[in-house]
N, C-alpha and C. Protein backbone atom coordinates (compact mmCIF):
# COMPACT_ATOMS: atom_id res chain seq x y z
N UNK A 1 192.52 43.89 29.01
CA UNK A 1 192.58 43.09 27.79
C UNK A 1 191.30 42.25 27.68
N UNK A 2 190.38 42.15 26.61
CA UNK A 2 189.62 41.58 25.80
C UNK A 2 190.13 39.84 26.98
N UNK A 3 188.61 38.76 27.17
CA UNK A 3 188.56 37.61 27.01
C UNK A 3 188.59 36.86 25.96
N UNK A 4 189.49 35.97 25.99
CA UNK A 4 189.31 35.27 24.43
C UNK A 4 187.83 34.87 24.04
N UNK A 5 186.80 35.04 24.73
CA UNK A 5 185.60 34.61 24.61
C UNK A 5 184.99 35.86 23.54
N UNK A 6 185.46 37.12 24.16
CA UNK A 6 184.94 38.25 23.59
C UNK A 6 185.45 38.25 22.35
N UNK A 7 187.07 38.42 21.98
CA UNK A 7 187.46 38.32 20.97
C UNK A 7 187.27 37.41 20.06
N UNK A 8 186.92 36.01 20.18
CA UNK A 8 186.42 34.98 19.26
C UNK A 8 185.01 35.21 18.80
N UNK A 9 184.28 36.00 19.38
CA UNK A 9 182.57 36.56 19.12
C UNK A 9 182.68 36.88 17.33
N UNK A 10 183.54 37.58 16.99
CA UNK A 10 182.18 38.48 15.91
C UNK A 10 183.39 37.49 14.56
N UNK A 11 184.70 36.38 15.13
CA UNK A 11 184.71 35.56 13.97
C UNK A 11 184.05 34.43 13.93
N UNK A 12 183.20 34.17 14.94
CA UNK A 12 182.44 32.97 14.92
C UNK A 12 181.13 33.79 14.41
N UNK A 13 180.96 34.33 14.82
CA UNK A 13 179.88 35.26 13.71
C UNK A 13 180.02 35.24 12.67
N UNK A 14 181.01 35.85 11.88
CA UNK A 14 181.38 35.65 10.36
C UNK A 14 181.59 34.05 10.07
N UNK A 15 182.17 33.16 11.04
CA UNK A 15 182.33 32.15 10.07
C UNK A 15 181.05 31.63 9.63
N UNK A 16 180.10 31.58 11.00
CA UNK A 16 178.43 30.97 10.73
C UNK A 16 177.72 31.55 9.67
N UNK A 17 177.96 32.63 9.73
CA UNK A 17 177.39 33.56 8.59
C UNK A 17 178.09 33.16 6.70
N UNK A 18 179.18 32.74 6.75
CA UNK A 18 179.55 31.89 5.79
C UNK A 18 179.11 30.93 5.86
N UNK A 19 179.04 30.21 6.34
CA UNK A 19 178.22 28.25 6.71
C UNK A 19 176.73 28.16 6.52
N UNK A 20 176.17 29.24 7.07
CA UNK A 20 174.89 29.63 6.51
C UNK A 20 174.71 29.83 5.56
N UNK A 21 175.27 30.61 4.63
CA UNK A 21 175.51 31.27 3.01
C UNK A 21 175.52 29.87 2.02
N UNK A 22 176.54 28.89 2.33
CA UNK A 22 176.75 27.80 1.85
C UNK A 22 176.57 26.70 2.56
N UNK A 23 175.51 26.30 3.45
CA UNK A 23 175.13 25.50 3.78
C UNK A 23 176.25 24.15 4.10
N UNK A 24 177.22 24.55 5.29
CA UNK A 24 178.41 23.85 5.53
C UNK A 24 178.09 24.46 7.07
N UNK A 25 177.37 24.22 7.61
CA UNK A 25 177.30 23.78 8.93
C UNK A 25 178.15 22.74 9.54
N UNK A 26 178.01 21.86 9.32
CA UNK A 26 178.58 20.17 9.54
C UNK A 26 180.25 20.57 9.33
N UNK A 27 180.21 20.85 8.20
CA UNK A 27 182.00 21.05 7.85
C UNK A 27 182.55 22.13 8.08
N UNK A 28 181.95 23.29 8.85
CA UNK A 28 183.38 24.43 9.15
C UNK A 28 182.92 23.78 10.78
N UNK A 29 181.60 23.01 11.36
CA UNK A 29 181.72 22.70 12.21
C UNK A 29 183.23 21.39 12.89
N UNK A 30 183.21 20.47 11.79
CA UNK A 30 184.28 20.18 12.15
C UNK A 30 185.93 20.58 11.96
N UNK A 31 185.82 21.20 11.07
CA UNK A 31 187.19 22.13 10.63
C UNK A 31 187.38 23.32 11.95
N UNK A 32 186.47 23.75 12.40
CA UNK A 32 186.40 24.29 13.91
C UNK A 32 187.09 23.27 14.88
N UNK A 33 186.45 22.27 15.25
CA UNK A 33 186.54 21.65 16.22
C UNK A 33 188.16 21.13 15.97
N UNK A 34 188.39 20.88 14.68
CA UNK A 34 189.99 20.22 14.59
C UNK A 34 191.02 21.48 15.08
N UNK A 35 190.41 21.95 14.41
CA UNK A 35 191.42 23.83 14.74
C UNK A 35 191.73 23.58 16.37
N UNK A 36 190.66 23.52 17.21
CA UNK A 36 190.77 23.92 18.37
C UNK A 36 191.66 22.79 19.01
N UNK A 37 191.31 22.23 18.60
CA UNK A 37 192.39 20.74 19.39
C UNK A 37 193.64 21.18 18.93
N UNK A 38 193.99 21.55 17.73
CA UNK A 38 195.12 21.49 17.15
C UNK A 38 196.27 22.70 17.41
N UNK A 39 195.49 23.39 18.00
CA UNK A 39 195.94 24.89 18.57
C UNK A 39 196.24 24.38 20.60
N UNK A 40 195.42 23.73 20.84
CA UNK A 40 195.74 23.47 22.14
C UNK A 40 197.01 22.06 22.45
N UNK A 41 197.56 21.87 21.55
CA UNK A 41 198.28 20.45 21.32
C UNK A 41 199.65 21.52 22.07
N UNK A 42 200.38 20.75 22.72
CA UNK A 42 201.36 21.82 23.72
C UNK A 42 202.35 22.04 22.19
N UNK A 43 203.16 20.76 21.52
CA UNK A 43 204.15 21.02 20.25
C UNK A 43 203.77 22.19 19.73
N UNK A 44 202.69 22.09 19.03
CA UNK A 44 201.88 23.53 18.07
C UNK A 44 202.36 25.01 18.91
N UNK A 45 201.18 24.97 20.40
CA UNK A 45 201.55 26.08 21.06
C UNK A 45 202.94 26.78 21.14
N UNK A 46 204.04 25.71 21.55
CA UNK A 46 205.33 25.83 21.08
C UNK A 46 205.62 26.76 20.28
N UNK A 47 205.21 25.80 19.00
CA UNK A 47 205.92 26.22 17.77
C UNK A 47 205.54 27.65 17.15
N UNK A 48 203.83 27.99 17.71
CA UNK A 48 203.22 29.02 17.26
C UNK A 48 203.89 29.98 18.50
N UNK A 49 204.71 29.85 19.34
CA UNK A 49 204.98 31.19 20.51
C UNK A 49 206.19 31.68 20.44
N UNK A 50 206.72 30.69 19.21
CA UNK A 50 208.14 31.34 19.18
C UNK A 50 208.80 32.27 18.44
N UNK A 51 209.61 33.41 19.14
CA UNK A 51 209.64 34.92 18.26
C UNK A 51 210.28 34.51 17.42
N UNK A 52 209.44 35.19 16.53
CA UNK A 52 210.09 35.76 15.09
C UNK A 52 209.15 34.53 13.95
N UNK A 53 208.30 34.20 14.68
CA UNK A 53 207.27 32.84 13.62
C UNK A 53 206.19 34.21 13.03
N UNK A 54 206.67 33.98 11.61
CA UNK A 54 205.15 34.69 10.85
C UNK A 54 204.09 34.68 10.72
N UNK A 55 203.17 35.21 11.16
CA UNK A 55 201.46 34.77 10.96
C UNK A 55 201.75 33.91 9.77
N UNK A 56 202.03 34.07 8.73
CA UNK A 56 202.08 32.87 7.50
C UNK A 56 202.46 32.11 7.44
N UNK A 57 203.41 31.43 8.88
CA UNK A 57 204.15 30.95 9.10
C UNK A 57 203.20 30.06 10.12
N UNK A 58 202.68 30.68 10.63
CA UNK A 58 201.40 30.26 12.05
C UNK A 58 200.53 29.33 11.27
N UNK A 59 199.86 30.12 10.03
CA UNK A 59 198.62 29.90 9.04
C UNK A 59 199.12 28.35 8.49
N UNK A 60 200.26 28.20 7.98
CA UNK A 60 201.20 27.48 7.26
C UNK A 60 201.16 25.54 8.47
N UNK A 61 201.55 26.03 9.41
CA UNK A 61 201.09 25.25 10.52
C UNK A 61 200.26 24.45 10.51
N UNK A 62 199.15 25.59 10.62
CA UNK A 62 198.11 25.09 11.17
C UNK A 62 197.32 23.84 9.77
N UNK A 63 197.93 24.76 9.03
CA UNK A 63 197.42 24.29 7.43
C UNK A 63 197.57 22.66 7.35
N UNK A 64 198.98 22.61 7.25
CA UNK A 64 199.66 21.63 6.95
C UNK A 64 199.33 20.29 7.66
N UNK A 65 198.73 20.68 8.86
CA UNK A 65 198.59 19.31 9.73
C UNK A 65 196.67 18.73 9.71
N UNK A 66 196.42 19.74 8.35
CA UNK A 66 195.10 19.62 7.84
C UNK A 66 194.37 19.17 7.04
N UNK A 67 193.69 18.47 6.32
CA UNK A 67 193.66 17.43 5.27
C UNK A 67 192.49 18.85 4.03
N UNK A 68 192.88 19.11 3.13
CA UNK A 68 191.96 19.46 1.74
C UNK A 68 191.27 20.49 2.04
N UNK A 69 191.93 21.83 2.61
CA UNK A 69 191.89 22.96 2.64
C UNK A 69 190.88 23.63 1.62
N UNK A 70 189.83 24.30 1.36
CA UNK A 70 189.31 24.66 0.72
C UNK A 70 190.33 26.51 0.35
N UNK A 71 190.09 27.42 -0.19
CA UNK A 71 190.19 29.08 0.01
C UNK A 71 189.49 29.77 1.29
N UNK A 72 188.38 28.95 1.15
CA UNK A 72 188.18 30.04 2.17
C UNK A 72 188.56 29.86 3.84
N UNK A 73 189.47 28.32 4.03
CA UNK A 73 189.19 28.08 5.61
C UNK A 73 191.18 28.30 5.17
N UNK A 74 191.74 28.38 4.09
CA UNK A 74 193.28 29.11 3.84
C UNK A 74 192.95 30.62 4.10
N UNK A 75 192.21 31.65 3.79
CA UNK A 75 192.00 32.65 4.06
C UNK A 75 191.52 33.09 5.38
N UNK A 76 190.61 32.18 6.13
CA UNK A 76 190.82 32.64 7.70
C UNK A 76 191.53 32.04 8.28
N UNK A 77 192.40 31.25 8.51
CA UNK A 77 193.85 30.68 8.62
C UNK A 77 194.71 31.82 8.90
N UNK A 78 194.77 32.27 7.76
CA UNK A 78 195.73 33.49 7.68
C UNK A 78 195.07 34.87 8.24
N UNK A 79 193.83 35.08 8.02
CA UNK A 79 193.44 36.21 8.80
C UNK A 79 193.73 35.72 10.21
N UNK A 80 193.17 34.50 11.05
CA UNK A 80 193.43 34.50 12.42
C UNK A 80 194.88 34.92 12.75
N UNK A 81 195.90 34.11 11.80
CA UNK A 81 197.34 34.57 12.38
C UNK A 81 197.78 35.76 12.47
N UNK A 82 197.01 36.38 11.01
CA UNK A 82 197.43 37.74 11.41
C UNK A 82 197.41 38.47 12.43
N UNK A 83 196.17 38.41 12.78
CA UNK A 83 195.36 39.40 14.05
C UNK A 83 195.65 38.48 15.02
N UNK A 84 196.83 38.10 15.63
CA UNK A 84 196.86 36.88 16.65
C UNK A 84 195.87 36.41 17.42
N UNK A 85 194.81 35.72 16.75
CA UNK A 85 193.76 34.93 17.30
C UNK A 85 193.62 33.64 16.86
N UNK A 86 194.85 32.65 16.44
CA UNK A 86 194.74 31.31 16.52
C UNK A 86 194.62 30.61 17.64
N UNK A 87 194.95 31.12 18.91
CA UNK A 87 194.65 30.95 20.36
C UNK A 87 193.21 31.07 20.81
N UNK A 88 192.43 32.13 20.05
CA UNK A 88 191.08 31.91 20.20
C UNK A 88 190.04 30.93 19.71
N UNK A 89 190.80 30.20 19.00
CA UNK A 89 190.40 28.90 18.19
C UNK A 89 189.12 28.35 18.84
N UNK A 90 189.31 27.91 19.97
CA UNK A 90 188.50 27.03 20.75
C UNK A 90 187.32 27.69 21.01
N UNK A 91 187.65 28.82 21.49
CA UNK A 91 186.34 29.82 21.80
C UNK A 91 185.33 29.60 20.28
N UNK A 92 186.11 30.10 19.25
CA UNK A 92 185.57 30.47 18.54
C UNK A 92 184.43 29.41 17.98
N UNK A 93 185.09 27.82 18.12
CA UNK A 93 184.24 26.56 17.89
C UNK A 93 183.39 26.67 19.15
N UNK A 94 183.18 26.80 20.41
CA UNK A 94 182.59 26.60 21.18
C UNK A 94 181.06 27.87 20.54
N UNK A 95 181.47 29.09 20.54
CA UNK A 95 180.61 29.72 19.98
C UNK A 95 179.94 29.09 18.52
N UNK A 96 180.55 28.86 17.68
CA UNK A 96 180.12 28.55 16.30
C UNK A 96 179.07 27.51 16.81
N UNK A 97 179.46 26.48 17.31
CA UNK A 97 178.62 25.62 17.71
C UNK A 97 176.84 25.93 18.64
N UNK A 98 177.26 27.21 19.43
CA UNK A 98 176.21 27.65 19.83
C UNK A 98 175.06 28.40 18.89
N UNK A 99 175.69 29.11 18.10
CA UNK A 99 175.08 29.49 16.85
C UNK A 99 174.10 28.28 15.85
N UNK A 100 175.01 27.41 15.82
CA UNK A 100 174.56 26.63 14.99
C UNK A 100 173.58 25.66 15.33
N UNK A 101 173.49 25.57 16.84
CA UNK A 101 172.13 24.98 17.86
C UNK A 101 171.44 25.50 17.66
N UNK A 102 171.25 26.72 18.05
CA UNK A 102 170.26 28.01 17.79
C UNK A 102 169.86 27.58 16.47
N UNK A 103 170.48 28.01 15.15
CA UNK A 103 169.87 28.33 13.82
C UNK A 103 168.94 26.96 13.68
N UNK A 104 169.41 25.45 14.31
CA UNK A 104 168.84 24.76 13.94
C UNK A 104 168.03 24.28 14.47
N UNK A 105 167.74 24.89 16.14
CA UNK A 105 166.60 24.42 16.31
C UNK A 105 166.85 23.24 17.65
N UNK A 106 167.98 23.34 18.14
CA UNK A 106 168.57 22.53 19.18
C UNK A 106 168.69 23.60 19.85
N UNK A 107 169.11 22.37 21.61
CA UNK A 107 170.10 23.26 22.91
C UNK A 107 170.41 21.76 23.31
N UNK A 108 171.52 22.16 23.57
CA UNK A 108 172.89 21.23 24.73
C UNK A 108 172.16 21.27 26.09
N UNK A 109 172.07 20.37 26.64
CA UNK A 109 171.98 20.18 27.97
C UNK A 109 172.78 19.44 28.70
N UNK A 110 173.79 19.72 29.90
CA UNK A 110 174.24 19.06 30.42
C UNK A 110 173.57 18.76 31.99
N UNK A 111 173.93 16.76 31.85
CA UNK A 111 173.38 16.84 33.33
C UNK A 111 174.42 15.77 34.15
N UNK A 112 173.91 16.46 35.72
CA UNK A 112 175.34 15.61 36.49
C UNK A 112 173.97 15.36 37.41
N UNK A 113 174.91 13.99 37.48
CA UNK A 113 173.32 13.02 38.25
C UNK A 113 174.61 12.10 39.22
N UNK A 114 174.04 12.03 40.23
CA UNK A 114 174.80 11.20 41.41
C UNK A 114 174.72 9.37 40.90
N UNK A 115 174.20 8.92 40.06
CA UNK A 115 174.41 7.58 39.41
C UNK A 115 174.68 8.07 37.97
N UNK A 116 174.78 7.02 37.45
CA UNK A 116 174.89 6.61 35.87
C UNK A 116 173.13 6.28 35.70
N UNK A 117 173.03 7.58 33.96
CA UNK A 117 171.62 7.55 33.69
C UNK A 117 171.12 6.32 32.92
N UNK A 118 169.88 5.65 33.21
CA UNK A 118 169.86 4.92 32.17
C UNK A 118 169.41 5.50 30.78
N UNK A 119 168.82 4.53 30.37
CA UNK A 119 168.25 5.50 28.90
C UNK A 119 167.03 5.60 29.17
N UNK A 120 166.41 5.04 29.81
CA UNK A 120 164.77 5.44 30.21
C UNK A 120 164.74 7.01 30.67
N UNK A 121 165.71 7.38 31.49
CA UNK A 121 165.99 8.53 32.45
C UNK A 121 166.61 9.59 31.31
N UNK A 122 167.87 9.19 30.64
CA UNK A 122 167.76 9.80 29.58
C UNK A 122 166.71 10.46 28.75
N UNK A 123 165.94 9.30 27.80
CA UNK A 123 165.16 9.81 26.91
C UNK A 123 164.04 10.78 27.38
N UNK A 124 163.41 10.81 29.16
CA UNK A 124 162.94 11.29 29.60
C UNK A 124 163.16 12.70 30.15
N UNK A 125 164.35 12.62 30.27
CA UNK A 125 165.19 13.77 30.35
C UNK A 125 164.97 14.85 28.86
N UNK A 126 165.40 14.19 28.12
CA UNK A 126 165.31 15.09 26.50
C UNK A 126 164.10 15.28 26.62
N UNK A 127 163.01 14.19 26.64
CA UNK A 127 161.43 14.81 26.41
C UNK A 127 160.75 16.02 27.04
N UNK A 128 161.39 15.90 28.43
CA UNK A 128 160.69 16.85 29.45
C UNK A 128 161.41 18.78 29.08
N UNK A 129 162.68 18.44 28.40
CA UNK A 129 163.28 19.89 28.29
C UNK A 129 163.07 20.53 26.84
N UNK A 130 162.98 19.13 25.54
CA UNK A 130 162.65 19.60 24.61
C UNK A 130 161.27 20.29 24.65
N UNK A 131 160.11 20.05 25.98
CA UNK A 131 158.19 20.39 25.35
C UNK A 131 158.83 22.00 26.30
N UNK A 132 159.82 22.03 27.36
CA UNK A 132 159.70 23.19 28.20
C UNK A 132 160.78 24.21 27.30
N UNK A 133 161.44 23.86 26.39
CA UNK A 133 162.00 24.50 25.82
C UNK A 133 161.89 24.98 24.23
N UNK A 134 161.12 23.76 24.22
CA UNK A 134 159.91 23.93 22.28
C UNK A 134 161.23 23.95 21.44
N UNK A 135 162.31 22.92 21.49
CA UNK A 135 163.55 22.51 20.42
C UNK A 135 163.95 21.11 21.05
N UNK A 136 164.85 20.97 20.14
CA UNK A 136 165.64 19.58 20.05
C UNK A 136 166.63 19.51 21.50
N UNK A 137 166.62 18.76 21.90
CA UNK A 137 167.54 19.05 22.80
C UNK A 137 168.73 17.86 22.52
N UNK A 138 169.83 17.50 23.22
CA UNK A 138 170.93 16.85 23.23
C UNK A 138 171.10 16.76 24.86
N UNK A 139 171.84 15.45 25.59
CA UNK A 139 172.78 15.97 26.72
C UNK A 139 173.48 15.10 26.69
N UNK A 140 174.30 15.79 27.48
CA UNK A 140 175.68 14.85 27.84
C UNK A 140 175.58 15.28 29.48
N UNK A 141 176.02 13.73 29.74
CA UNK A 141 175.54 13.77 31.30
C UNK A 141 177.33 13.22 32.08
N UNK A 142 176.82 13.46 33.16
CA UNK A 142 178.39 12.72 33.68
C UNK A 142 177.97 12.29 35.43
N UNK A 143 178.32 11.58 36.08
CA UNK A 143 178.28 11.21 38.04
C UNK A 143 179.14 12.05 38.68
N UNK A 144 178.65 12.36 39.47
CA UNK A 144 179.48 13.04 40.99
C UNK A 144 178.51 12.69 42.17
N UNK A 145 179.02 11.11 42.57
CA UNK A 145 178.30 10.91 43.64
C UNK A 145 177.85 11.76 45.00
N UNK A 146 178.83 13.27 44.91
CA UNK A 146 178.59 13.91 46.14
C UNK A 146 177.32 14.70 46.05
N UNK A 147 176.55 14.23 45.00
CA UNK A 147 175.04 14.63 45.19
C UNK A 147 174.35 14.01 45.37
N UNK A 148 174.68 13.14 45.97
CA UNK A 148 173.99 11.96 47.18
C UNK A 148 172.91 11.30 46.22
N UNK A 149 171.93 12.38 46.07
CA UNK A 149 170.89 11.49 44.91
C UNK A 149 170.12 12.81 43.51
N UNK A 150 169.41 12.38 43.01
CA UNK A 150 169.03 13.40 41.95
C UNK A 150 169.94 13.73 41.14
N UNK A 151 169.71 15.02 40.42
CA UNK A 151 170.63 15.33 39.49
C UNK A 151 170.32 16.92 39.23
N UNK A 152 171.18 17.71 38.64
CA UNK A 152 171.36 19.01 38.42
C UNK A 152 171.60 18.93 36.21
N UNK A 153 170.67 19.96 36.28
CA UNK A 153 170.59 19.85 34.42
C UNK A 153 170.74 21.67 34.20
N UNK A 154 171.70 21.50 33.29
CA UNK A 154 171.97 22.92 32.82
C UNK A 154 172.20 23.10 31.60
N UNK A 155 171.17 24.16 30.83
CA UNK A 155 170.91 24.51 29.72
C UNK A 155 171.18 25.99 29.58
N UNK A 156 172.07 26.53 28.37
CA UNK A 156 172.27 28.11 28.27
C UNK A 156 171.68 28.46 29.99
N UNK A 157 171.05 29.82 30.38
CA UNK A 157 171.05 29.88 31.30
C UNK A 157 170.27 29.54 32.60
N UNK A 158 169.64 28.30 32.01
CA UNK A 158 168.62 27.74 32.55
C UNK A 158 169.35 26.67 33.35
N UNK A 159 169.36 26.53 34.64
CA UNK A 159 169.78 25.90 35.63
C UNK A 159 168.96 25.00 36.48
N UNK A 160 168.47 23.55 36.76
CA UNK A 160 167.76 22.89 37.72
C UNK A 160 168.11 21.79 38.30
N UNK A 161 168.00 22.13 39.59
CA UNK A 161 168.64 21.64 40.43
C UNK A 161 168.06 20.95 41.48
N UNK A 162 168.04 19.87 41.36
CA UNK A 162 167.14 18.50 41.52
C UNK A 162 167.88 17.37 42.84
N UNK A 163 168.85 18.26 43.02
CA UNK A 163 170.12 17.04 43.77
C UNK A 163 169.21 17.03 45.14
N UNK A 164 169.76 16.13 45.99
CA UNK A 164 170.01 15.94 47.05
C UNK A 164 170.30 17.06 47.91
N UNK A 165 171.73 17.28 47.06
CA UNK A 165 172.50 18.23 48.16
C UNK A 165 172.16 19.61 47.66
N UNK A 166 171.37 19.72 46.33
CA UNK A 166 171.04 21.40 46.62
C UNK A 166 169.63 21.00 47.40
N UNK A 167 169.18 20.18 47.45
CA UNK A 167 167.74 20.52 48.39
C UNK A 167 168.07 20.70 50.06
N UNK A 168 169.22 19.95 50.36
CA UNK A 168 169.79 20.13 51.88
C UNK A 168 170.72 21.57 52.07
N UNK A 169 171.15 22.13 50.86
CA UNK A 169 171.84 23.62 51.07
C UNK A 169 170.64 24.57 51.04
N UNK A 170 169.45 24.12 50.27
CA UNK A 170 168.72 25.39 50.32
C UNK A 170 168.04 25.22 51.66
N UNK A 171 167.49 23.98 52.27
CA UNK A 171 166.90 23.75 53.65
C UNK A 171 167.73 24.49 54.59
N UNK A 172 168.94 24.41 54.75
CA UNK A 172 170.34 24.63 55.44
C UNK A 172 169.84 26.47 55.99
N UNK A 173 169.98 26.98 54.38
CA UNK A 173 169.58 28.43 54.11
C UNK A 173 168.51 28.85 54.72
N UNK A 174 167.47 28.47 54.79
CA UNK A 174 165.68 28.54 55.30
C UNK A 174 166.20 28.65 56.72
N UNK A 175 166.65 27.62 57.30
CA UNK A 175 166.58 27.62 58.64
C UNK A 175 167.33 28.15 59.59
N UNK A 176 168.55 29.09 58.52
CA UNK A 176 169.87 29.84 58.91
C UNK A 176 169.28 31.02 58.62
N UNK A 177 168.05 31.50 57.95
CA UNK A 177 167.48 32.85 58.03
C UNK A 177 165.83 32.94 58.67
C-alpha cells in the first residue's frame, strides 16, 4: 500500500497549481493547514471511521467546522472523501507548503542547538544559509542539551552538523577504523 506521503503528492500538486493560477498561496495555504489539524482532532477521526459515513457525509464534516467555503475548496472536500484521502490531509499541507517555498524563493531550516539561540546567532544563521543556498531562508530552532555544545541545521537534504556530539561520534569512528 501507497505512503500517505505518496498519495498526497500529485493533490498537493493540483492544489498549488490552482493557488498559482489564482494567486492564493497564503489562503489554500491556510485552508491546508486547518484541514490538517482538523482531520487529526481524535472526535473528527471518530466520526470520519465510522461504517456506513458517506464521503458527502465526510466532505459535509469537514465543511461545516469551516468558516466561508469558497467552490472550489467544497469541490476538493468532496473529491478527497471520495477517493478516501481526507487522512492524507496533513501530508498534503506539508507538501503544498514545500511547493510553495520553492515557487517563492524560500527553504525551511531547522536547527537543534544544545542552548537557546539568541538572535544574533539566529540572524546569522539565516545569513550564512540564505548566500550558500541563494534564497530566503526561515528556521525554527529548538534545545536538546545532549549535544553538549554547537548545533545541527537541516535543510531539504542538506544536513550540518556542527554539535559536539557529532564531532565526538565521528572522532569515535576515525579511531575505531
Amino acid at each position: 500500500m501507497a505512503s500517505e506521503s505518496t498519495t498526497a503528492r500529485p493533490y498537493a500538486r493540483a492544489i498549488f497549481e490552482l493557488a498559482s493560477e489564482r494567486g492564493g498561496y497564503d489562503q489554500w495555504s491556510g485552508r491546508l493547514g486547518y484541514w490538517a489539524s482538523v482531520v487529526q482532532d481524535e472526535a473528527i477521526r471518530t466520526r470520519l471511521a465510522e461504517p456506513g459515513i458517506t464521503a458527502q457525509a465526510k466532505a459535509d464534516l469537514i465543511a461545516s467546522v469551516s468558516d466561508g467555503l469558497d467552490s472550489d475548496s467544497l469541490s476538493l472536500l468532496k473529491l478527497l472523501a471520495e477517493n478516501d484521502r481526507l487522512a492524507s490531509l496533513p501530508d498534503m499541507f506539508k507538501q503544498f507548503e514545500q511547493l510553495r517555498r520553492e515557487a517563492q524563493g524560500e527553504e525551511e531550516a531547522h536547527v537543534v542547538s544544545a542552548y537557546a539561540l539568541t538572535e544574533e546567532q539566529s540572524s546569522s544563521i539565516v545569513e550564512a544559509l540564505g548566500k550558500r543556498l541563494s534564497c530566503k531562508v526561515k528556521i525554527t530552532s529548538e534545545v536538546d542539551p545532549d549535544l553538549i555544545g554547537g548545533a545541527i541545521i537541516r535543510t531539504g537534504d542538506l544536513v550540518i552538523d556542527g554539535s559536539i556530539r557529532g564531532r565526538l561520534a565521528a572522532l569515535e569512528q576515525s579511531v575505531a577504523s
